[in-house]
Protein backbone atom coordinates (compact mmCIF):
# COMPACT_ATOMS: atom_id res chain seq x y z
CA UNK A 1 28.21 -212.86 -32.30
CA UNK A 2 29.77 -209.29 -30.98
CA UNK A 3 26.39 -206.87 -30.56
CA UNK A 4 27.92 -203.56 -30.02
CA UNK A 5 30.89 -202.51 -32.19
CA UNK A 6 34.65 -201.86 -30.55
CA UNK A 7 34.66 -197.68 -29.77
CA UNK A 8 37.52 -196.42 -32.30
CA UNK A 9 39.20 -194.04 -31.11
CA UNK A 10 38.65 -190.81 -32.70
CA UNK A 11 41.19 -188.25 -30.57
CA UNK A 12 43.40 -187.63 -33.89
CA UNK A 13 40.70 -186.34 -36.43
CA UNK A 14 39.27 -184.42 -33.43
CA UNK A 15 42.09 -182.78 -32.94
CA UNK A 16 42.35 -182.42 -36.18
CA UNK A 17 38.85 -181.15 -36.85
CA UNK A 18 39.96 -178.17 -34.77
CA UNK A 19 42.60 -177.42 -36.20
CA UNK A 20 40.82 -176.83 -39.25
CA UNK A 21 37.53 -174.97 -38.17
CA UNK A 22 39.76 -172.96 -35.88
CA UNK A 23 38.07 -174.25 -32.26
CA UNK A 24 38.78 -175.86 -29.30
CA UNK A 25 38.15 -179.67 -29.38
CA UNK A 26 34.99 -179.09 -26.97
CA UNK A 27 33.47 -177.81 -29.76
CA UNK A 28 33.70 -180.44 -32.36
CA UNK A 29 30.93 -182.36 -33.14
CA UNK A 30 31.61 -186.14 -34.62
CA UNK A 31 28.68 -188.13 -36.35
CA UNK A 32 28.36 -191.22 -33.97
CA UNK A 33 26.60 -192.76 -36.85
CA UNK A 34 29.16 -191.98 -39.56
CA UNK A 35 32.38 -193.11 -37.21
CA UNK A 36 34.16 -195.52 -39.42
CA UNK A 37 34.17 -192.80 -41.91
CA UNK A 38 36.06 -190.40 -39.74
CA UNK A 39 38.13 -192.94 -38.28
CA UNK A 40 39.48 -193.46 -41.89
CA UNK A 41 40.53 -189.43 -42.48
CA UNK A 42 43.65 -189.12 -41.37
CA UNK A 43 44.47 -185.42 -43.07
CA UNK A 44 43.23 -182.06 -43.04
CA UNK A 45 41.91 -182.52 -46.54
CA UNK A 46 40.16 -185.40 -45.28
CA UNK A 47 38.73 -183.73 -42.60
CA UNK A 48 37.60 -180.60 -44.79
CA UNK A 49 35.88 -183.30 -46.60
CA UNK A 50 34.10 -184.51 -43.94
CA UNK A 51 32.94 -181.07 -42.62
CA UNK A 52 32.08 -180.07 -45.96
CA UNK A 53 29.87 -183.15 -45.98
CA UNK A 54 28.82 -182.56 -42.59
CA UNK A 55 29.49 -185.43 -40.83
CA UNK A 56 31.81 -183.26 -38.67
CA UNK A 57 30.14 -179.85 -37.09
CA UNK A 58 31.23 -177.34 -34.95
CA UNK A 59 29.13 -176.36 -32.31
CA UNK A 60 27.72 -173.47 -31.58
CA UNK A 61 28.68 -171.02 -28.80
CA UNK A 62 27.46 -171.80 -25.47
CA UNK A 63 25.08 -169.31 -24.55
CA UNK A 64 25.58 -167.34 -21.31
CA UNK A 65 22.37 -165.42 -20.90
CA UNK A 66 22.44 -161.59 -19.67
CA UNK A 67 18.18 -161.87 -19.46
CA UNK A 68 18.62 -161.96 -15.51
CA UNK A 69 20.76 -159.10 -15.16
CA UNK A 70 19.23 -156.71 -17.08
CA UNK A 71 16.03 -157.17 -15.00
CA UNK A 72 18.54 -156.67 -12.15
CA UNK A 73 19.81 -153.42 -13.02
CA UNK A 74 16.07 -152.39 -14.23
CA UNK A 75 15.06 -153.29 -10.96
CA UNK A 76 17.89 -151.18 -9.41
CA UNK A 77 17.45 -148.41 -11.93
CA UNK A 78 14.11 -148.13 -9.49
CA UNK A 79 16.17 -148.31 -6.66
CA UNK A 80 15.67 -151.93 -5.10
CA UNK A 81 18.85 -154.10 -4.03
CA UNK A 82 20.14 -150.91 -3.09
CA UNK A 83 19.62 -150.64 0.93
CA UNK A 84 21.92 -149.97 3.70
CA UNK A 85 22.50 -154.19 3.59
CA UNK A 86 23.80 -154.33 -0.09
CA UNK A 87 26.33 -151.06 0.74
CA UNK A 88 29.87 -152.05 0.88
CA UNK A 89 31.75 -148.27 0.43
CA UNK A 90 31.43 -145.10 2.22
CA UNK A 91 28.78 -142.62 1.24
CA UNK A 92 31.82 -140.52 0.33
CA UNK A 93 33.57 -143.14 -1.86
CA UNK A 94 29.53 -143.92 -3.75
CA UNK A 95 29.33 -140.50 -4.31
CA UNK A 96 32.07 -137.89 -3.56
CA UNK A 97 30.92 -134.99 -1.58
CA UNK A 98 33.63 -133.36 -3.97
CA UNK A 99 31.74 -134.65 -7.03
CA UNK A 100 28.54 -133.15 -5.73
CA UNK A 101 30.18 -130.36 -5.03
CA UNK A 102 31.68 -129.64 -8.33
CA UNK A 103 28.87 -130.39 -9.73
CA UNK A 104 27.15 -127.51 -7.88
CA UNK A 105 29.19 -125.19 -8.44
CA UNK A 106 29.34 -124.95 -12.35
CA UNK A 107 25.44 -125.25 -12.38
CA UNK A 108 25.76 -121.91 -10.43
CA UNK A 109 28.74 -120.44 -12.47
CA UNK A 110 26.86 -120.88 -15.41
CA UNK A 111 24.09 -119.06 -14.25
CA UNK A 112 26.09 -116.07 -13.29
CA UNK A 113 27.35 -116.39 -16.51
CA UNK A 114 24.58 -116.53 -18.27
CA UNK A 115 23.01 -113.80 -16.45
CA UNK A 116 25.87 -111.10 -16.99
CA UNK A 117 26.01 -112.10 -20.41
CA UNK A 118 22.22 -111.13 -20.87
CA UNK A 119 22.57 -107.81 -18.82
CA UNK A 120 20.58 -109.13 -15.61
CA UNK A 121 23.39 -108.81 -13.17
CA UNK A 122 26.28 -106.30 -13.99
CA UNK A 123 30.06 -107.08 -13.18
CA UNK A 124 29.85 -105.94 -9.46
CA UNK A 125 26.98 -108.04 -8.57
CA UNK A 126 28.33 -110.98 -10.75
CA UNK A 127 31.55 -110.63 -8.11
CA UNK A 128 29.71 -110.57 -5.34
CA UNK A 129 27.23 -113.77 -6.49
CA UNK A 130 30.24 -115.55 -7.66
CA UNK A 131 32.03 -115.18 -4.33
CA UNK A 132 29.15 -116.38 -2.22
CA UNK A 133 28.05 -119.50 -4.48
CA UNK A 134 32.12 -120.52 -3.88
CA UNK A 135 31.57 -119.44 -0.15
CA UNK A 136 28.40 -121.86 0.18
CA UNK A 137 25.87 -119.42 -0.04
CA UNK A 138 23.68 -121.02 -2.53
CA UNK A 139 22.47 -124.17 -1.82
CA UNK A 140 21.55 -124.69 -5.20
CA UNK A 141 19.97 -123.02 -8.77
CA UNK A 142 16.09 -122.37 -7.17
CA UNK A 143 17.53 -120.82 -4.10
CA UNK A 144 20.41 -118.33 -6.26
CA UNK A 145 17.88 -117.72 -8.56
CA UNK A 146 15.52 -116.18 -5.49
CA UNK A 147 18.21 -114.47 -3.67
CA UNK A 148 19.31 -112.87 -7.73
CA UNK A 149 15.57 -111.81 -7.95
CA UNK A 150 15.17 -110.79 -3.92
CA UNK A 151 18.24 -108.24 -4.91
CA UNK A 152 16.92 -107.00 -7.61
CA UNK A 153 13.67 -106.06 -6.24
CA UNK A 154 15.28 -104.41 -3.47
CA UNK A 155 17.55 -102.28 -6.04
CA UNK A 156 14.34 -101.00 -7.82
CA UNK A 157 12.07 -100.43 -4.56
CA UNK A 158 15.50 -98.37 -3.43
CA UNK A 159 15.46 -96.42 -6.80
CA UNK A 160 11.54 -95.94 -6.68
CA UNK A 161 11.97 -94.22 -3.33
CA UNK A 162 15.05 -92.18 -4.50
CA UNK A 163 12.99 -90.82 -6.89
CA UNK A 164 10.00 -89.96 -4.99
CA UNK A 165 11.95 -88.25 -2.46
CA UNK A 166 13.51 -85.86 -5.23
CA UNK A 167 10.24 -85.23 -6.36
CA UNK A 168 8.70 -84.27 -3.13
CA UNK A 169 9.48 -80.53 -2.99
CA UNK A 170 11.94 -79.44 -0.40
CA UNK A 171 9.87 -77.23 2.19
CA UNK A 172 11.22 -73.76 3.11
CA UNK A 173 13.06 -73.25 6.08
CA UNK A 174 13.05 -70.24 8.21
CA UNK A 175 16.37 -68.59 7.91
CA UNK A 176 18.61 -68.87 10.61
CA UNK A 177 18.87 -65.74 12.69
């Protein structure tokens, strides 16, 4: 008496099976109970049959999880993993001084900008500001914003004593003999 039953081979209606659910052959799934019945399809139709019945399944995707990196790049969104060990580029090619740079500058040059445009500065001054900031004046928005306010106090203490010197009246002088 033969106790376990001869293995049939099965490669053609796995092959098959793919072909028809549109998969590799990794992903086929045959019923080890039900193999005499798939060993006896030996066409599509007969394998459509046998998926419809479900004696043939394809298997789901393999799951690669992302769960681990996104508590990664939380983690480095806090700055950890992110020491002088874990560096492989320049500071320059992590962050171009260039980048920084440019980045400056328009945050300035829209100030200006907005600044002339709401009569704070006039042209002259806008010039002169404009100059400077591309010079490297202005270190950044706080410290342009003091040195635009710093000038303008200075205009009006310099117009407050121009007028109280015109108001003072002139003394007389002897006339020259």
């Amino acid at each position: 008496l033969q106790i376990f039953a001869e293995m049939v081979s099965l490669r053609l209606q796995k092959r098959l099976a793919a072909s028809v659910l549109g998969c590799g052959k990794r992903k086929i799934w045959l019923d080890p109970n039900e193999t005499n019945e798939i060993s006896n399809a030996n066409s599509r139709q007969n394998i459509r049959k046998l998926v419809a019945d479900g004696f043939i399944i394809r298997k789901p995707a393999i799951v690669h999880s992302r769960a681990r990196v996104r508590v990664r790049d939380a983690a480095k969104r806090k700055g950890r993993h992110m020491g002088i060990g874990k560096r492989r580029g320049t500071a320059n090619a992590r962050m171009p001084t260039k980048v920084l740079w440019m980045r400056r500058q328009r945050v300035l040059r829209r100030l200006l900008r907005k600044y002339r445009d709401e009569k704070k500065i006039d042209r002259h001054q806008y010039h002169d500001l404009y100059m400077k900031s591309k010079g490297n004046v202005f270190k950044n928005k706080r410290v342009l914003m003091e040195y635009i306010h710093k000038i303008k106090g200075d205009e009006a203490r310099a117009k407050a004593a121009e007028l109280s010197q015109k108001q003072k009246k002139p003394r007389a002088t002897a006339p020259a003999s």
